[in-house]
C-alpha atoms as a PDB file:
ATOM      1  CA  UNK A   1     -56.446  13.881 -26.100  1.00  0.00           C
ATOM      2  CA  UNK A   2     -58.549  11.611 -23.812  1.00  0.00           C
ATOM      3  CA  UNK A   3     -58.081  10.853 -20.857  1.00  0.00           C
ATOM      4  CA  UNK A   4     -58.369   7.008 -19.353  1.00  0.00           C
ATOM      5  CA  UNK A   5     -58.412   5.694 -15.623  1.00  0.00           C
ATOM      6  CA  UNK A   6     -58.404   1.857 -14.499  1.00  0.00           C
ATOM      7  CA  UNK A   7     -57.882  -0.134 -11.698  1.00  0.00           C
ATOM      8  CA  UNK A   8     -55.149  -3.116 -11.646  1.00  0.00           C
ATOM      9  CA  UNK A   9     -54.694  -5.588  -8.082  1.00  0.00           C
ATOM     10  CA  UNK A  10     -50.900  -6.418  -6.597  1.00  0.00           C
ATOM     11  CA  UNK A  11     -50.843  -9.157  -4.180  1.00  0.00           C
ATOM     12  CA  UNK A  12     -50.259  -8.539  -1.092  1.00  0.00           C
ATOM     13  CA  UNK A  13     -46.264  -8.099   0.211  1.00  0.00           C
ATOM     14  CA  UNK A  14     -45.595  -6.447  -3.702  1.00  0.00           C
ATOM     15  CA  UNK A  15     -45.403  -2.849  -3.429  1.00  0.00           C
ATOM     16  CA  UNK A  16     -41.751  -2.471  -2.664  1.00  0.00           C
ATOM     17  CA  UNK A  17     -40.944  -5.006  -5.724  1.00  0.00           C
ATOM     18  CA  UNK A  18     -43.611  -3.210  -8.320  1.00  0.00           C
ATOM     19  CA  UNK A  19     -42.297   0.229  -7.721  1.00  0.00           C
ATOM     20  CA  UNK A  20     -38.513  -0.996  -7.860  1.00  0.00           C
ATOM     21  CA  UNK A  21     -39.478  -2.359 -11.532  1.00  0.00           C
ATOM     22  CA  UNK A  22     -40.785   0.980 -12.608  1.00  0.00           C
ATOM     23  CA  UNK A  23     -38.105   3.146 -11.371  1.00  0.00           C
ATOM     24  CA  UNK A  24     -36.406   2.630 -14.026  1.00  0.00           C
ATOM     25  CA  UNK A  25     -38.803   2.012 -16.600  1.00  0.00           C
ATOM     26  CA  UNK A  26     -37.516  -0.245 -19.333  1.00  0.00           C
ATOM     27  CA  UNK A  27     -36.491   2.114 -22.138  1.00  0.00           C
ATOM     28  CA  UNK A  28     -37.819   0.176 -25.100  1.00  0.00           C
ATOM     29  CA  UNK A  29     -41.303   0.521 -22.925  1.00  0.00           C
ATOM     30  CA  UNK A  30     -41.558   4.007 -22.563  1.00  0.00           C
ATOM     31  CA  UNK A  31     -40.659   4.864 -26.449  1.00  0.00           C
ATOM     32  CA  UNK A  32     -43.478   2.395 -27.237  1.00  0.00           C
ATOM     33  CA  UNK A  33     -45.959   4.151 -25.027  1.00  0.00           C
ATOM     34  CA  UNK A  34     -44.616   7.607 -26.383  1.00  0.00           C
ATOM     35  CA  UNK A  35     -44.887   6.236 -30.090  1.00  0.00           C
ATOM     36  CA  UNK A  36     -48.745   5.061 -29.333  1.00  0.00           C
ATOM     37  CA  UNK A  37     -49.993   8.538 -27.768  1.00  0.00           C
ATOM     38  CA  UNK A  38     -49.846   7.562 -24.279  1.00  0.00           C
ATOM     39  CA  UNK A  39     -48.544  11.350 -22.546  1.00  0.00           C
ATOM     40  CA  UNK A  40     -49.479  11.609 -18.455  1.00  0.00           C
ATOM     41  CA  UNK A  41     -48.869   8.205 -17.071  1.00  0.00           C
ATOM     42  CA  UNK A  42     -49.178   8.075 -13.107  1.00  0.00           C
ATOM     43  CA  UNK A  43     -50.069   4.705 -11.512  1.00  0.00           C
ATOM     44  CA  UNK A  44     -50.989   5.332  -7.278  1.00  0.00           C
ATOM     45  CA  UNK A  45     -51.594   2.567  -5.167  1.00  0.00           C
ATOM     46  CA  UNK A  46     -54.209   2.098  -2.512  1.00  0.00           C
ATOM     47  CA  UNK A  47     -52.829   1.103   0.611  1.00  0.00           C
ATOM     48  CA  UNK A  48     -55.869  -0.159   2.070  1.00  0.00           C
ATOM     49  CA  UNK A  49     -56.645  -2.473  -0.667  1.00  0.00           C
ATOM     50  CA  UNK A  50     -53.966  -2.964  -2.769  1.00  0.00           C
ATOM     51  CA  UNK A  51     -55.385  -2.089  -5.857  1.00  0.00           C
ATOM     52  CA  UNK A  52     -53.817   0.806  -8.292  1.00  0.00           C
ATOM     53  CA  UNK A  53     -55.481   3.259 -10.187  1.00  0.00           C
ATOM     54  CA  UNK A  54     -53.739   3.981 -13.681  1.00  0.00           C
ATOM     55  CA  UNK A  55     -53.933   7.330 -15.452  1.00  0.00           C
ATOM     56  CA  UNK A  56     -52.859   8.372 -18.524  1.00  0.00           C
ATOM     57  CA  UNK A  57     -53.620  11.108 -21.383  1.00  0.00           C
ATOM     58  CA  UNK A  58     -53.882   8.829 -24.324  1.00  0.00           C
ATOM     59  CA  UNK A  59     -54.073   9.879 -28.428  1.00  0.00           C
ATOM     60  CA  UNK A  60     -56.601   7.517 -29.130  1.00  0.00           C
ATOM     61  CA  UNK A  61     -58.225   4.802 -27.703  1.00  0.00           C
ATOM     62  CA  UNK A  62     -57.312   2.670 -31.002  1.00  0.00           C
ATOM     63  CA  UNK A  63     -53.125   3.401 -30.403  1.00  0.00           C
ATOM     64  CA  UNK A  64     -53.634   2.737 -26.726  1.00  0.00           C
ATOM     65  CA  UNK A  65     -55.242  -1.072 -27.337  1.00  0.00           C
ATOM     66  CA  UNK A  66     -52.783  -2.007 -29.982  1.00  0.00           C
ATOM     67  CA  UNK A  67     -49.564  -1.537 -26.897  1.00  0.00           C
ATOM     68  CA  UNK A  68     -50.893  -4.939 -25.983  1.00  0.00           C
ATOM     69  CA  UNK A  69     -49.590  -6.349 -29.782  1.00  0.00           C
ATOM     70  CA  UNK A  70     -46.066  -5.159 -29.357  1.00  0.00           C
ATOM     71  CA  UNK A  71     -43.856  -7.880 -28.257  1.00  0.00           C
ATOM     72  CA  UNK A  72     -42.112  -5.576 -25.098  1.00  0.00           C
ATOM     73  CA  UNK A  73     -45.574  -4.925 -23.623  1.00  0.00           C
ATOM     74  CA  UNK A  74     -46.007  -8.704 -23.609  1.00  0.00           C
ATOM     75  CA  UNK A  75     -42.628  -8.961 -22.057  1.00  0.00           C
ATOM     76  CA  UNK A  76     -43.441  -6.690 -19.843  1.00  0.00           C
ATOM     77  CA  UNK A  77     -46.548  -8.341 -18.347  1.00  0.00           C
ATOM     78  CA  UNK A  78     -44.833 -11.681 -18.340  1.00  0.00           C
ATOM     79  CA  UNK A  79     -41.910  -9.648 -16.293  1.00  0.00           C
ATOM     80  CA  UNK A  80     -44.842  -8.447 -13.845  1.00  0.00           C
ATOM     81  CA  UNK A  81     -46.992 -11.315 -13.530  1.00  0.00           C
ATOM     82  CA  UNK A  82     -45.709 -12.954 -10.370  1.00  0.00           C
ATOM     83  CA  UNK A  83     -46.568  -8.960  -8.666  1.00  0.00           C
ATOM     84  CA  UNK A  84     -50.427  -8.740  -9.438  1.00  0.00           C
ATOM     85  CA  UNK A  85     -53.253 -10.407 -10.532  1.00  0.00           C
ATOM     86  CA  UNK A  86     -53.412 -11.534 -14.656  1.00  0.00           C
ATOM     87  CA  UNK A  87     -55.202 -12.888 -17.363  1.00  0.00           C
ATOM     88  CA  UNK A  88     -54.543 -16.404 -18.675  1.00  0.00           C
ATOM     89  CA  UNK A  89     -51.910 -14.582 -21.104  1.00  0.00           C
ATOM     90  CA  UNK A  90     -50.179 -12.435 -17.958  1.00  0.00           C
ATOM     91  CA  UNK A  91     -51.804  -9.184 -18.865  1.00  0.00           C
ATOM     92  CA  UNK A  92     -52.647  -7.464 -15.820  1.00  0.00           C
ATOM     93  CA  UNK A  93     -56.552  -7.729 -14.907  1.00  0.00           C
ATOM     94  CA  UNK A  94     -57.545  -4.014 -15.596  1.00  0.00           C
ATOM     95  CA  UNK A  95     -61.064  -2.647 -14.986  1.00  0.00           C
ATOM     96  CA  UNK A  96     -61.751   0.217 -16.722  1.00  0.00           C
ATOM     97  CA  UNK A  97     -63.325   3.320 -14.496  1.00  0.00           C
ATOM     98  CA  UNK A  98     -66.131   6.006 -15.787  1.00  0.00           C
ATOM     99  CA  UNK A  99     -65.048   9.359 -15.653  1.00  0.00           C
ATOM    100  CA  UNK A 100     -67.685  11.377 -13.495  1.00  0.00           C
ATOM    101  CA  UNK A 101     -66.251  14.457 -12.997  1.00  0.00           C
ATOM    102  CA  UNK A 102     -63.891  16.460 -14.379  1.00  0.00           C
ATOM    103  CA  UNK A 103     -62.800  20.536 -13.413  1.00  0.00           C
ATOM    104  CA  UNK A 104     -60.612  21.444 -16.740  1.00  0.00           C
END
């Protein structure tokens, strides 16, 4: 198990919208993450800034790049595009973060 953290931006006036979208989940989603290792997934948000800062206990770092070649996860960014900033192909712009410390 390893453990990954990253940052993602909303624009501004999207917090209500982005957290009605996940609450549900779309089904097909979560079975794809569960199929590809991902176990732990919290997403917070930053109120001052508006970024969020993803978590998640991932299998390998292999299963968790290949989510982005399954045709819901691209559905799925095109679905959350209009909330938060993207890449030219509507994945969200995600900067990876260092882990520095950790107390197991």
């Amino acid at each position: 198990m390893f453990r990954k953290a990253f940052k993602m931006k909303l624009y501004s006036g999207q917090l209500e919208e982005y957290i009605r979208r996940h609450n549900p989940i779309w089904e097909e989603l979560k079975q794809v993450l569960k199929s590809h290792g991902v176990n732990n997934y919290s997403i917070f948000h930053d109120k001052e800034t508006n970024y969020l800062f993803g978590y998640a206990e991932i299998s390998s770092e292999e299963q968790w790049e290949s989510i982005a070649k399954t045709a819901i996860c691209r559905k799925w960014w095109d679905h959350m595009s209009e909330l938060m900033e993207t890449n030219a192909d509507n994945s969200p712009i995600s900067i990876n973060l260092e882990e520095v410390f950790h107390l197991p």
